[in-house]
Protein backbone atom coordinates (compact mmCIF):
# COMPACT_ATOMS: atom_id res chain seq x y z
CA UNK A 1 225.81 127.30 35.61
CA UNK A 2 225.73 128.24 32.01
CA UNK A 3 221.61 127.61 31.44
CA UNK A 4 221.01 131.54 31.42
CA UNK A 5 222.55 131.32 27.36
CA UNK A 6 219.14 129.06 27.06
CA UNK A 7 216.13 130.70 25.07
CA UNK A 8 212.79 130.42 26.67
CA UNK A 9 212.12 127.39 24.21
CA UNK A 10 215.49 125.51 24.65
CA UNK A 11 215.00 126.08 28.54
CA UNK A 12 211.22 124.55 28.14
CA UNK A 13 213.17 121.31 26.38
CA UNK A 14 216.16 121.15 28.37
CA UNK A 15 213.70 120.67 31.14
CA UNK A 16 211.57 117.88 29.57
CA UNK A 17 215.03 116.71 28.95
CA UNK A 18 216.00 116.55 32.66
CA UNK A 19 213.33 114.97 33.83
CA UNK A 20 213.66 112.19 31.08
CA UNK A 21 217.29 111.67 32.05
CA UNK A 22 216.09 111.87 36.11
CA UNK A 23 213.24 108.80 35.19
CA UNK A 24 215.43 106.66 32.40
CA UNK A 25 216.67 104.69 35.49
CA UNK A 26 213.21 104.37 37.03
CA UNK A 27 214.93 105.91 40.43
CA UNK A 28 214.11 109.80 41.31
CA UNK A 29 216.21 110.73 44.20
CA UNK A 30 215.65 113.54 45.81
CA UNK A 31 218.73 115.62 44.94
CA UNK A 32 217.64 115.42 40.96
CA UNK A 33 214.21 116.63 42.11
CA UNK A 34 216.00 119.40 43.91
CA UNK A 35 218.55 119.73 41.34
CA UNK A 36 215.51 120.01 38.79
CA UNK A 37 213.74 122.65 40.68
CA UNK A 38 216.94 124.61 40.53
CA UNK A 39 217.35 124.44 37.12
CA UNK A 40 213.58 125.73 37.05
CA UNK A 41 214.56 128.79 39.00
CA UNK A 42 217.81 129.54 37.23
CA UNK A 43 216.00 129.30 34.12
CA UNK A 44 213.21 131.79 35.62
CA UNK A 45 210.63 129.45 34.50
CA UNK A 46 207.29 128.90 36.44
CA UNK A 47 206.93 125.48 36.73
CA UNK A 48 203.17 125.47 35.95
CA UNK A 49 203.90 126.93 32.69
CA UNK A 50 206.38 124.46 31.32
CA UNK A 51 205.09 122.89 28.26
CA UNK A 52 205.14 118.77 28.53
CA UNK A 53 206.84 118.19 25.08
CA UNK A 54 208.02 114.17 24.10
CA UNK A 55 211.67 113.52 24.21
CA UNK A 56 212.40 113.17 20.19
CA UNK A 57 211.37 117.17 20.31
CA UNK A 58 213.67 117.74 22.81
CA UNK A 59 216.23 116.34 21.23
CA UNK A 60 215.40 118.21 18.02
CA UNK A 61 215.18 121.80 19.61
CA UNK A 62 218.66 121.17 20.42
CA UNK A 63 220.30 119.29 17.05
CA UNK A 64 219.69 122.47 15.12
CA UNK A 65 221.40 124.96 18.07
CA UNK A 66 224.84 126.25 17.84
CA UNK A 67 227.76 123.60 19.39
CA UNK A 68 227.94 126.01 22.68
CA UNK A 69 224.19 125.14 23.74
CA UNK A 70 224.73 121.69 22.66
CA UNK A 71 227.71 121.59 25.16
CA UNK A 72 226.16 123.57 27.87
CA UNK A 73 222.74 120.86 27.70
CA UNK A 74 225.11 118.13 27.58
CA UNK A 75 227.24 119.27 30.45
CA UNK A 76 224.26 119.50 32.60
CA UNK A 77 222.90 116.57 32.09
CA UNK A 78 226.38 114.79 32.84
CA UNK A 79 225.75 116.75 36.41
CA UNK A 80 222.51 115.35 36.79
CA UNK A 81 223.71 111.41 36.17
CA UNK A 82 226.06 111.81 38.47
CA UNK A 83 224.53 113.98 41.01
CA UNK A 84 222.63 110.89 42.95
CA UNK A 85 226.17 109.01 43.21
CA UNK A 86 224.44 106.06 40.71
CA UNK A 87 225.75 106.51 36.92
CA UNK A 88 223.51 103.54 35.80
CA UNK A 89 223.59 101.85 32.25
CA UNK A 90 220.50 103.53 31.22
CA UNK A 91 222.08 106.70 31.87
CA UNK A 92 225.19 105.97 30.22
CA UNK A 93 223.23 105.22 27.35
CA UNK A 94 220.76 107.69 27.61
CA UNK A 95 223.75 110.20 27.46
CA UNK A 96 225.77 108.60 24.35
CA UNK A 97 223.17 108.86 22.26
CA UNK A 98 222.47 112.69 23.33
CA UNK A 99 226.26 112.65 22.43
CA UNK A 100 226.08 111.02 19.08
CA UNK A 101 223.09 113.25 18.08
CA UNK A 102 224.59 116.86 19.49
CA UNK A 103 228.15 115.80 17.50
CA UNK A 104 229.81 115.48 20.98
CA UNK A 105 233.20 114.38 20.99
CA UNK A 106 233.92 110.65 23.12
CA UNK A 107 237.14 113.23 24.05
CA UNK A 108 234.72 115.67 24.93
CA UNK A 109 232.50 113.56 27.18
CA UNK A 110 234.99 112.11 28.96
CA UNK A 111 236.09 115.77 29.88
CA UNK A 112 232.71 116.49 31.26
CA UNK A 113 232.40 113.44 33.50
CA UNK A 114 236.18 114.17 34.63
CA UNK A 115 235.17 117.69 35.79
CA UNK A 116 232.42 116.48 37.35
CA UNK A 117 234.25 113.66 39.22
CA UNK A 118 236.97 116.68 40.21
CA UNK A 119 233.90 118.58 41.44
CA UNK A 120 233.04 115.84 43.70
CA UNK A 121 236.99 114.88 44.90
CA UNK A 122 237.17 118.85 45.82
CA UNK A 123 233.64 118.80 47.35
CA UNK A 124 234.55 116.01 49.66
CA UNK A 125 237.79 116.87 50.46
CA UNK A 126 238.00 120.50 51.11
CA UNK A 127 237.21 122.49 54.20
CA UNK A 128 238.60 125.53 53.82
CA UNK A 129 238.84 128.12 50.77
CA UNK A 130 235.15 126.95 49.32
CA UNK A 131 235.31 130.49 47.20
CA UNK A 132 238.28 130.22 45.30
CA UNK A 133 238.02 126.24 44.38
CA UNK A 134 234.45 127.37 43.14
CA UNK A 135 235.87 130.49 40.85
CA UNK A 136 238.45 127.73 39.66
CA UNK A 137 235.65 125.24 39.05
CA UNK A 138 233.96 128.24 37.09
CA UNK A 139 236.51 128.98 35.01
CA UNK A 140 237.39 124.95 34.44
CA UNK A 141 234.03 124.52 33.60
CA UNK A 142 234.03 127.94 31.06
CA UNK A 143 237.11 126.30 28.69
CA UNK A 144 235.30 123.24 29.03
CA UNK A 145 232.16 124.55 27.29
């Protein structure tokens, strides 16, 4: 949603990134894969071309970015935990210590995972109106960041 802020180098380690976070609970459904290979396309990366870096660099391209980026990777990643309808203990972990090292709030986490459980409640239970409950979601997810 908010990955087109991303230099070409953040987006290269926000995708080594994802696909730490999609293998930390040694299951890889196949909506991260998918969600993955959107992230590749919204990021206008070619996937041959992204460079395999180790998750402590990751981590560092990101400690030394401004708090919006560090909010927007974090946000994501929240999206991607929960996007398989699993939020395992590895992932939970995984994710408070990205939150300790970005400086991210507990306040501030718990806001992400509450959007993201809204997402899903509005998902589920709406039938009608899809455009303006995504616009809200939008702008929800804007203040959030």
């Amino acid at each position: 949603m908010f990955l087109n802020e991303l230099n070409k180098k953040e987006a290269n380690a926000f995708i080594n990134l994802v696909e730490a976070l999609a293998n930390v609970d040694n299951v890889f459904a196949k909506n991260e894969k998918d969600l993955i290979d959107d992230y590749i396309q919204e990021l206008e990366l070619d996937e041959k071309n992204i460079k395999k870096i180790d998750f402590e660099t990751s981590v560092k391209e990101f400690e030394k970015a401004e708090e919006k980026i560090k909010n927007i990777i974090y946000f994501e990643l929240v999206g991607l935990a929960l996007c398989d309808g699993e939020y395992d203990e590895k992932e939970i972990q995984f994710l408070k210590g990205l939150a300790a090292r970005f400086n991210i709030s507990k306040n501030k986490q718990y806001e992400f995972i509450n959007y993201f459980k809204t997402v899903k409640e509005i998902y589920d239970n709406t039938v009608v109106d899809y455009e303006g409950k995504i616009e809200l979601l939008k702008k929800s997810a804007m203040e959030l960041i």
